[in-house]
N, C-alpha and C. Protein backbone atom coordinates (compact mmCIF):
# COMPACT_ATOMS: atom_id res chain seq x y z
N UNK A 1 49.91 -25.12 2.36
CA UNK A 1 49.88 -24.96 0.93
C UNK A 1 49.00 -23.77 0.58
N UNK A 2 49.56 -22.74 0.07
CA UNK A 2 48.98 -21.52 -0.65
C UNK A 2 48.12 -21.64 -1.61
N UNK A 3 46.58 -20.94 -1.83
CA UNK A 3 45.46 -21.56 -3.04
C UNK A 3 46.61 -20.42 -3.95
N UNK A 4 46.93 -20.82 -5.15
CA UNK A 4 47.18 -19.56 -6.02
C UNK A 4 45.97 -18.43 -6.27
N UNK A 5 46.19 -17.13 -6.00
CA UNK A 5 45.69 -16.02 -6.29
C UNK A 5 45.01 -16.30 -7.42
N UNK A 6 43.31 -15.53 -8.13
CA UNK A 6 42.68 -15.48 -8.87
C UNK A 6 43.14 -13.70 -8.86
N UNK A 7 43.82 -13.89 -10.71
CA UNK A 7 43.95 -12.48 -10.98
C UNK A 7 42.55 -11.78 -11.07
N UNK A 8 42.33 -10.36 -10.77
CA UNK A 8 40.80 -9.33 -11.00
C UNK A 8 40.82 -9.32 -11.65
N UNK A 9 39.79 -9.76 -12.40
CA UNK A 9 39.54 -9.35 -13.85
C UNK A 9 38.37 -7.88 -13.98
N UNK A 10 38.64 -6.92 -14.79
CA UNK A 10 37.64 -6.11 -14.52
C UNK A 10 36.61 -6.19 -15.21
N UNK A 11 35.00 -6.23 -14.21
CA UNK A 11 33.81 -6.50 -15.21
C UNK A 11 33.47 -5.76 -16.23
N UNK A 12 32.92 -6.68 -17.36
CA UNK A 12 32.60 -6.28 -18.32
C UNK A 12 31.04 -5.40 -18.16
N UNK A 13 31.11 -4.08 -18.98
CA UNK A 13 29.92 -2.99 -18.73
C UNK A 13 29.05 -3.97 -19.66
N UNK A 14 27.51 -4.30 -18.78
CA UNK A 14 26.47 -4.50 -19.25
C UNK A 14 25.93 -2.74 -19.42
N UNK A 15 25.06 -3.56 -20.69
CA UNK A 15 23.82 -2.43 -20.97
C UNK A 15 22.16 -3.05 -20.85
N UNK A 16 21.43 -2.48 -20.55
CA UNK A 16 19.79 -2.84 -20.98
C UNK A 16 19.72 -3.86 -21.48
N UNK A 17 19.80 -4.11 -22.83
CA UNK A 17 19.96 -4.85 -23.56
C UNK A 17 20.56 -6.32 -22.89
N UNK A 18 21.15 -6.04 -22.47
CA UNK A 18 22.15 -7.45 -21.93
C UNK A 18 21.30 -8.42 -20.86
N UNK A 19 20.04 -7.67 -20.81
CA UNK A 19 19.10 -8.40 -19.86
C UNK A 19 17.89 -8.68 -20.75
N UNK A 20 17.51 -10.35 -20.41
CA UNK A 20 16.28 -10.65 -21.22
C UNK A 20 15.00 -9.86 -20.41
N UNK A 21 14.13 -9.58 -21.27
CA UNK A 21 12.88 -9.33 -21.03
C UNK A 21 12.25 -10.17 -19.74
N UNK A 22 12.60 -11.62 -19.78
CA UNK A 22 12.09 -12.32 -18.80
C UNK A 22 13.11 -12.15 -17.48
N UNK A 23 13.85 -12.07 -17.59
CA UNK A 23 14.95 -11.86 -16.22
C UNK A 23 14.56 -10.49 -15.59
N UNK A 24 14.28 -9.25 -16.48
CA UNK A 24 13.86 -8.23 -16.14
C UNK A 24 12.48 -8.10 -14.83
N UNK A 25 11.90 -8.81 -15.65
CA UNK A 25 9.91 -9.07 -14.94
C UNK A 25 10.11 -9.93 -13.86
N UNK A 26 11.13 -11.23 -13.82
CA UNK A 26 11.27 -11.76 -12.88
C UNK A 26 11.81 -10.95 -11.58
N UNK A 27 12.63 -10.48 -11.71
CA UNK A 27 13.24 -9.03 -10.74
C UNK A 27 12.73 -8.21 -10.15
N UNK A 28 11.53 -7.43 -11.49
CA UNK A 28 10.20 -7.00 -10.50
C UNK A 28 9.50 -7.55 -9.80
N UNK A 29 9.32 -8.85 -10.21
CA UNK A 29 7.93 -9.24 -9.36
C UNK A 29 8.77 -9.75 -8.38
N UNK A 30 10.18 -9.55 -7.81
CA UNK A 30 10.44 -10.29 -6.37
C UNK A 30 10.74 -9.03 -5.42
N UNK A 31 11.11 -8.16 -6.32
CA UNK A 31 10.91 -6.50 -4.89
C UNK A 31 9.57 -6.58 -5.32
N UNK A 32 8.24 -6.51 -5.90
CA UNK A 32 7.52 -5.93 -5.55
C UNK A 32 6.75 -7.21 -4.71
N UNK A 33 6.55 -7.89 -4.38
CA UNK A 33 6.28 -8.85 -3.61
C UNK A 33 6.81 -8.94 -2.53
N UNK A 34 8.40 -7.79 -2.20
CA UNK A 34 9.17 -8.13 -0.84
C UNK A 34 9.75 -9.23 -0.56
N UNK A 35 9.66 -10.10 -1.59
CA UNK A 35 11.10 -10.78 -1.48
C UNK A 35 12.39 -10.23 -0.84
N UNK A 36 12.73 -9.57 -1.60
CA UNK A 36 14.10 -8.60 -1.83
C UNK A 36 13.67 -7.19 -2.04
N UNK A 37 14.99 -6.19 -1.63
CA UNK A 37 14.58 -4.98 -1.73
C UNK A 37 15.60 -4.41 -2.73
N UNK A 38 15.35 -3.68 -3.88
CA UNK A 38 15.63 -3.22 -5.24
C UNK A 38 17.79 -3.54 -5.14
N UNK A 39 17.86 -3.13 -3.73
CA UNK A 39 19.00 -3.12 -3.89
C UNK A 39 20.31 -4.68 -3.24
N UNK A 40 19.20 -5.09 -2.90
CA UNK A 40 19.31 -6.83 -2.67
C UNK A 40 19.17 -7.85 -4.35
N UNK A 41 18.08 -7.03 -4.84
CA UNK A 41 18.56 -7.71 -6.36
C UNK A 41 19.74 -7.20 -6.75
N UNK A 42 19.92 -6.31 -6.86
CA UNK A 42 21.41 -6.06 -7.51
C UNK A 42 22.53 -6.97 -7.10
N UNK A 43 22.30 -6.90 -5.77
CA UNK A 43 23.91 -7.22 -5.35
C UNK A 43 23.64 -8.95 -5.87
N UNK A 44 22.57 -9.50 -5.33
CA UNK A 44 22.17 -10.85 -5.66
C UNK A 44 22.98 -11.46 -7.38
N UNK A 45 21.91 -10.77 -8.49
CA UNK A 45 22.33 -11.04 -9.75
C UNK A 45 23.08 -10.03 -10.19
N UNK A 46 23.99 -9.10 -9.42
CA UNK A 46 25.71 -8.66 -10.17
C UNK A 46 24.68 -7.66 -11.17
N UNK A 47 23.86 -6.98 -10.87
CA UNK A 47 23.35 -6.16 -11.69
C UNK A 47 24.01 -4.79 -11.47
N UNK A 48 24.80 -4.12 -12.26
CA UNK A 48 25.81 -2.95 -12.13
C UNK A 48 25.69 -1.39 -11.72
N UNK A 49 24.53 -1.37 -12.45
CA UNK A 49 23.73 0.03 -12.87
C UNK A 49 22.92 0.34 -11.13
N UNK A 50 23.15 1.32 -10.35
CA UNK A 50 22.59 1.72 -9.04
C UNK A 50 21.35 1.66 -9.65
N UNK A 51 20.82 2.46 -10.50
CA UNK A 51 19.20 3.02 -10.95
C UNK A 51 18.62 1.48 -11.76
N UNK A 52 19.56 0.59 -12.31
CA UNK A 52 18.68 -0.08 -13.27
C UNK A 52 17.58 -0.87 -12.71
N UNK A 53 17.65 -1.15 -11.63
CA UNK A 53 16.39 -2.16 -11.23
C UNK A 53 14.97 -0.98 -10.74
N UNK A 54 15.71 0.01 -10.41
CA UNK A 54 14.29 1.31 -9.99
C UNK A 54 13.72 1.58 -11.70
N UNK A 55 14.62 1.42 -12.51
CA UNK A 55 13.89 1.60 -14.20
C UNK A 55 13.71 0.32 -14.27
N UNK A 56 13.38 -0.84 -14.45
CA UNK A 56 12.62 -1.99 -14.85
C UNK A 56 11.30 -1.85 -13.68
N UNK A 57 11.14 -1.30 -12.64
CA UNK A 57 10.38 -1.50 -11.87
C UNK A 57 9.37 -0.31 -12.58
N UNK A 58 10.16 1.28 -12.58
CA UNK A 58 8.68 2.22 -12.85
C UNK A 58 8.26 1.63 -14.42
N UNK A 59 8.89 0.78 -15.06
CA UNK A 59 9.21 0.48 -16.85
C UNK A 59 7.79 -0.64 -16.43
N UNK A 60 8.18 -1.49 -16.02
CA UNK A 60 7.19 -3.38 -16.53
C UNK A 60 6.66 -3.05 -15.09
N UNK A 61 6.64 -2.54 -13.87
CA UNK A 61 5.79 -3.18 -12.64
C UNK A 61 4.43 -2.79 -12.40
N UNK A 62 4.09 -3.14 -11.85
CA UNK A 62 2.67 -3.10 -11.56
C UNK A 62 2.30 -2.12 -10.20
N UNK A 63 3.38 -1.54 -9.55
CA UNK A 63 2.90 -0.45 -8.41
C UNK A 63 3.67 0.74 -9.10
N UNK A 64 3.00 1.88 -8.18
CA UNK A 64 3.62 3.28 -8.94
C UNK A 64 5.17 3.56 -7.55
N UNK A 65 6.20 3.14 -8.71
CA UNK A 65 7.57 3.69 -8.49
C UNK A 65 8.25 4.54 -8.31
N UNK A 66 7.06 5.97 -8.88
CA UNK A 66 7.51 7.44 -9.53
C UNK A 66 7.50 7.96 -8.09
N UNK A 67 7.08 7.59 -7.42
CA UNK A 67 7.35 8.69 -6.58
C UNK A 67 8.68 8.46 -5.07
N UNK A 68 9.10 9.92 -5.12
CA UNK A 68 10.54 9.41 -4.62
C UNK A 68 10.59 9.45 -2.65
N UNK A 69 9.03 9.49 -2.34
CA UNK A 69 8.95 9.75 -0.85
C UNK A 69 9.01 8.26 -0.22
N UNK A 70 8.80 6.95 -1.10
CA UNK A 70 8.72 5.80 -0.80
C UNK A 70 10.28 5.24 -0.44
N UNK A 71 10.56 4.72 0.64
CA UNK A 71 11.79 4.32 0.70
C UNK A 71 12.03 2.91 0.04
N UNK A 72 12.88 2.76 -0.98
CA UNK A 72 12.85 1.20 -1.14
C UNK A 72 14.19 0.28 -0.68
N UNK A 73 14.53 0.92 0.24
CA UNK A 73 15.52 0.42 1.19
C UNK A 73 15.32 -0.78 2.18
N UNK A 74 13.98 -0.50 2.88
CA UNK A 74 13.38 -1.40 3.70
C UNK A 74 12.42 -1.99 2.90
N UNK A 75 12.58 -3.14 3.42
CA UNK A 75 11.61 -4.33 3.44
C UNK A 75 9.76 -3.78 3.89
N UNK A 76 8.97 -4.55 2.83
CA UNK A 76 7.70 -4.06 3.60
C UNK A 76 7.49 -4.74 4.73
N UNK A 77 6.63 -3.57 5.42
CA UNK A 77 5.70 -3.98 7.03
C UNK A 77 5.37 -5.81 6.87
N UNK A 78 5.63 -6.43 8.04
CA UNK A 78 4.96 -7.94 7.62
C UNK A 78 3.80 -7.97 7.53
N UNK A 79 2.74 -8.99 6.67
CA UNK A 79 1.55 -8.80 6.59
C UNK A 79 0.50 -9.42 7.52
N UNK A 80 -0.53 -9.61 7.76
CA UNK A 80 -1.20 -9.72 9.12
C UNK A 80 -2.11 -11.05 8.49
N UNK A 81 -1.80 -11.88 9.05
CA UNK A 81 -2.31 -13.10 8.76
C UNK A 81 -3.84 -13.00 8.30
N UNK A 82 -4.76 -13.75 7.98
CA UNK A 82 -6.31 -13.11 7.58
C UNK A 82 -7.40 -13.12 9.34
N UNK A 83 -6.34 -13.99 10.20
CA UNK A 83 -7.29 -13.96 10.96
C UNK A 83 -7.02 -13.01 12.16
N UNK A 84 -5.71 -12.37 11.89
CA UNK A 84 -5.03 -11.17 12.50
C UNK A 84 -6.49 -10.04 12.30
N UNK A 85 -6.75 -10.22 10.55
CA UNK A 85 -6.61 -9.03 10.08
C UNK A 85 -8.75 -9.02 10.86
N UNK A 86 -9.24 -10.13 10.45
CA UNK A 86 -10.66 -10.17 10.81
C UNK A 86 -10.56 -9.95 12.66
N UNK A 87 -9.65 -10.30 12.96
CA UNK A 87 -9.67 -9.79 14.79
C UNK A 87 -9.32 -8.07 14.82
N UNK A 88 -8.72 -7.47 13.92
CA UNK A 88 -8.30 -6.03 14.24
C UNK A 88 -9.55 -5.50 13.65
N UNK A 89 -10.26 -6.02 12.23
CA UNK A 89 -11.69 -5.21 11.73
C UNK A 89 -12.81 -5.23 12.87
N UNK A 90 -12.81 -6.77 13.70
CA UNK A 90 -13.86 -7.11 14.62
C UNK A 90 -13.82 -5.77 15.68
N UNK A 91 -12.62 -5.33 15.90
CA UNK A 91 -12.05 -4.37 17.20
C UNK A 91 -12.38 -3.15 16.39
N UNK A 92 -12.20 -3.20 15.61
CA UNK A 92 -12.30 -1.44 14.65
C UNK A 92 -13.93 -1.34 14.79
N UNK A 93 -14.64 -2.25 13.95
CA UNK A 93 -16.06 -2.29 14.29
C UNK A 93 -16.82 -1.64 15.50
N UNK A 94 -16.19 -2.82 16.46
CA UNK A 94 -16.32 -2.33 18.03
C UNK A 94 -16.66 -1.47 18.19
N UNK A 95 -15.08 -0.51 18.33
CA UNK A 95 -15.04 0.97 18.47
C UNK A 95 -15.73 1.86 17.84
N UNK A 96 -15.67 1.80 16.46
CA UNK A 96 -17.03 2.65 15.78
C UNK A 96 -18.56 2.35 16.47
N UNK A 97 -18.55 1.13 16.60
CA UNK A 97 -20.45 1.04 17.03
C UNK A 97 -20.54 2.15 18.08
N UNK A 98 -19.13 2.17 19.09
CA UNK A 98 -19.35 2.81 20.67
C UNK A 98 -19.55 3.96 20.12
N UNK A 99 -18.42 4.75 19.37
CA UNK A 99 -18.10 5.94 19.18
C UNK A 99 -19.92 6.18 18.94
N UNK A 100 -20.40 5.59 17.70
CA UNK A 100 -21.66 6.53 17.04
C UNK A 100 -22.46 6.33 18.39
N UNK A 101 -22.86 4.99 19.54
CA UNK A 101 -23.81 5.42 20.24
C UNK A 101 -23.77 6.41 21.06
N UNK A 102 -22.50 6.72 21.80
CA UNK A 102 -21.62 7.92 22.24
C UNK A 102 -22.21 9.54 21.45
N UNK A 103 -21.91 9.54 20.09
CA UNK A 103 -22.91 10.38 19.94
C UNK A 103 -24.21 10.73 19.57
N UNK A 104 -24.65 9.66 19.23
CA UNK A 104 -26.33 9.58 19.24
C UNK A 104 -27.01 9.99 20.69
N UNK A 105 -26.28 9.59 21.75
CA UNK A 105 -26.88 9.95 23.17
C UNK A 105 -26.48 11.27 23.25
N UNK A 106 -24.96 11.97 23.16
CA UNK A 106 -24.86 13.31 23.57
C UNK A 106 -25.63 13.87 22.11
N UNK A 107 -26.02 13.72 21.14
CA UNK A 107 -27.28 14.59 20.34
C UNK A 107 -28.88 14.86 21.47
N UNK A 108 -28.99 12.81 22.05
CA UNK A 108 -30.52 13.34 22.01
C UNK A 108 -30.38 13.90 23.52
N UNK A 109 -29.10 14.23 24.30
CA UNK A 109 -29.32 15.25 25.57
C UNK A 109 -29.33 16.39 24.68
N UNK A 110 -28.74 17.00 23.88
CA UNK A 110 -28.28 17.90 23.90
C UNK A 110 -30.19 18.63 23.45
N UNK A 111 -30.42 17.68 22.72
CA UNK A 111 -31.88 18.40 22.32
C UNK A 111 -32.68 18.10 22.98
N UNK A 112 -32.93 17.41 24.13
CA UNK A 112 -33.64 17.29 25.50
C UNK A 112 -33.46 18.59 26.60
N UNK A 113 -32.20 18.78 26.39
CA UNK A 113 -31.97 19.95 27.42
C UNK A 113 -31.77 21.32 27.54
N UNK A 114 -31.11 21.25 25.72
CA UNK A 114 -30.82 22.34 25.33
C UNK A 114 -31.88 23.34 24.64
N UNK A 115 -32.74 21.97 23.91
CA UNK A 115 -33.99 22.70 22.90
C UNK A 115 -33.07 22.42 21.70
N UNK A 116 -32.28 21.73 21.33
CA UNK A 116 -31.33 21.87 19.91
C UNK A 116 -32.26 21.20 19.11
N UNK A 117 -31.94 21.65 17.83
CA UNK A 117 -33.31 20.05 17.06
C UNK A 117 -31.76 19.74 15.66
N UNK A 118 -30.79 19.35 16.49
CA UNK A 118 -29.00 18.97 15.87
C UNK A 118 -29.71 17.86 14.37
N UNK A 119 -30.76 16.74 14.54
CA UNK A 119 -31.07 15.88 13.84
C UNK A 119 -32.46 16.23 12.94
N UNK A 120 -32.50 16.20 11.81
CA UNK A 120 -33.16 16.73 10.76
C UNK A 120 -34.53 16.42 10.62
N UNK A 121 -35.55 16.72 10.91
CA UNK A 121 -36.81 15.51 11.08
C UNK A 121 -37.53 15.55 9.49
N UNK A 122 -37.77 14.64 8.96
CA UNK A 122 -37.94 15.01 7.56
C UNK A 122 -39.89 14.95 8.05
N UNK A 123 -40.59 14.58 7.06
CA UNK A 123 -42.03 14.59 7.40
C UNK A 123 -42.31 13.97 6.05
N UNK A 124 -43.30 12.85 6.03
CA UNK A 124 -43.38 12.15 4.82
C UNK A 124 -43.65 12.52 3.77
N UNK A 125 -44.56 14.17 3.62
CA UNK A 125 -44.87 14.84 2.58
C UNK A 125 -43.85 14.82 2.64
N UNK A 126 -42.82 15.37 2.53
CA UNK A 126 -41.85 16.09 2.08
C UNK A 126 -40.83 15.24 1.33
N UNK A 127 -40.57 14.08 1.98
CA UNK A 127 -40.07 12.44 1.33
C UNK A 127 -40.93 12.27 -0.05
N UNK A 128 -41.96 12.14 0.15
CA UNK A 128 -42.83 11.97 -1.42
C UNK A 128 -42.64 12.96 -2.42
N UNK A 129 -42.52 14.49 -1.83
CA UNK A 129 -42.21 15.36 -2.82
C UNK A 129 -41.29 15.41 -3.22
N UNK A 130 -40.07 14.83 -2.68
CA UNK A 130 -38.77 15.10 -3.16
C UNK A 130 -38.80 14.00 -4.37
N UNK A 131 -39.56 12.67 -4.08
CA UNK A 131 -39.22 11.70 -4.97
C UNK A 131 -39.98 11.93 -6.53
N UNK A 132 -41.16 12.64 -5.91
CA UNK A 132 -41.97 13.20 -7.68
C UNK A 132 -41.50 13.69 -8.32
N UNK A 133 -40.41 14.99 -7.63
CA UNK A 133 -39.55 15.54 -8.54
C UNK A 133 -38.82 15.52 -9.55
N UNK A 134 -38.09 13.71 -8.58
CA UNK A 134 -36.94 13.74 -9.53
C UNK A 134 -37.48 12.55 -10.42
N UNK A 135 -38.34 11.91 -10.45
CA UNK A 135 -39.17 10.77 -11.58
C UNK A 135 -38.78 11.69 -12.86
């Protein structure tokens, strides 16, 4: 048994207007959250217009849209859990502490061996005078 054919009907042109204020904001806040990506709403809610959801976004959103080097094709990077994120700062830390003792030692060879004086020696007069100054 054959379903009978559904004649095409051709869609009717929305405008701006034809969208509430609240359907609008709702739309932003689900690309800009990464829900969906600008062009996943469209196809989702039958929204017609290629550009209209990139104008409700630079229009009502809350990140800057204007600029056209951002791809909004892809989905954002996934985000790094909090204890991801305190294990990669703990490691970043790390590495900085090494890096500066790394060069705190090649300074005090360099002025051990070289005669360099690379680090500034202040002298306490000179700390007190600076501070009378600026009173």
């Amino acid at each position: 048994m054959k379903r009978p054919q559904k004649e095409e009907q051709p869609q009717k042109k929305r405008t701006q207007e034809d969208y509430t204020l609240g359907f609008k904001l709702s739309v932003v806040e689900q690309v800009e959250k990464g829900d969906l990506t600008y062009k996943q709403a469209q196809q989702r809610y039958g929204i017609q217009g290629r550009s209209t959801v990139l104008i409700w976004l630079r229009k009502h959103g809350k990140l800057d849209w204007s600029k056209p080097a951002q791809n909004f094709n892809t989905m954002p990077q996934s985000k790094e859990t909090p204890a991801q994120k305190i294990k990669r700062l703990e490691k970043e830390l790390a590495d900085e502490k090494a890096r500066t003792l790394i060069l705190n030692r090649m300074i005090d060879i360099s002025d051990r061996e070289y005669g360099t004086a690379i680090r500034k020696k202040f002298s306490p007069e000179q700390t007190e005078n600076s501070n009378k100054s600026t009173k």
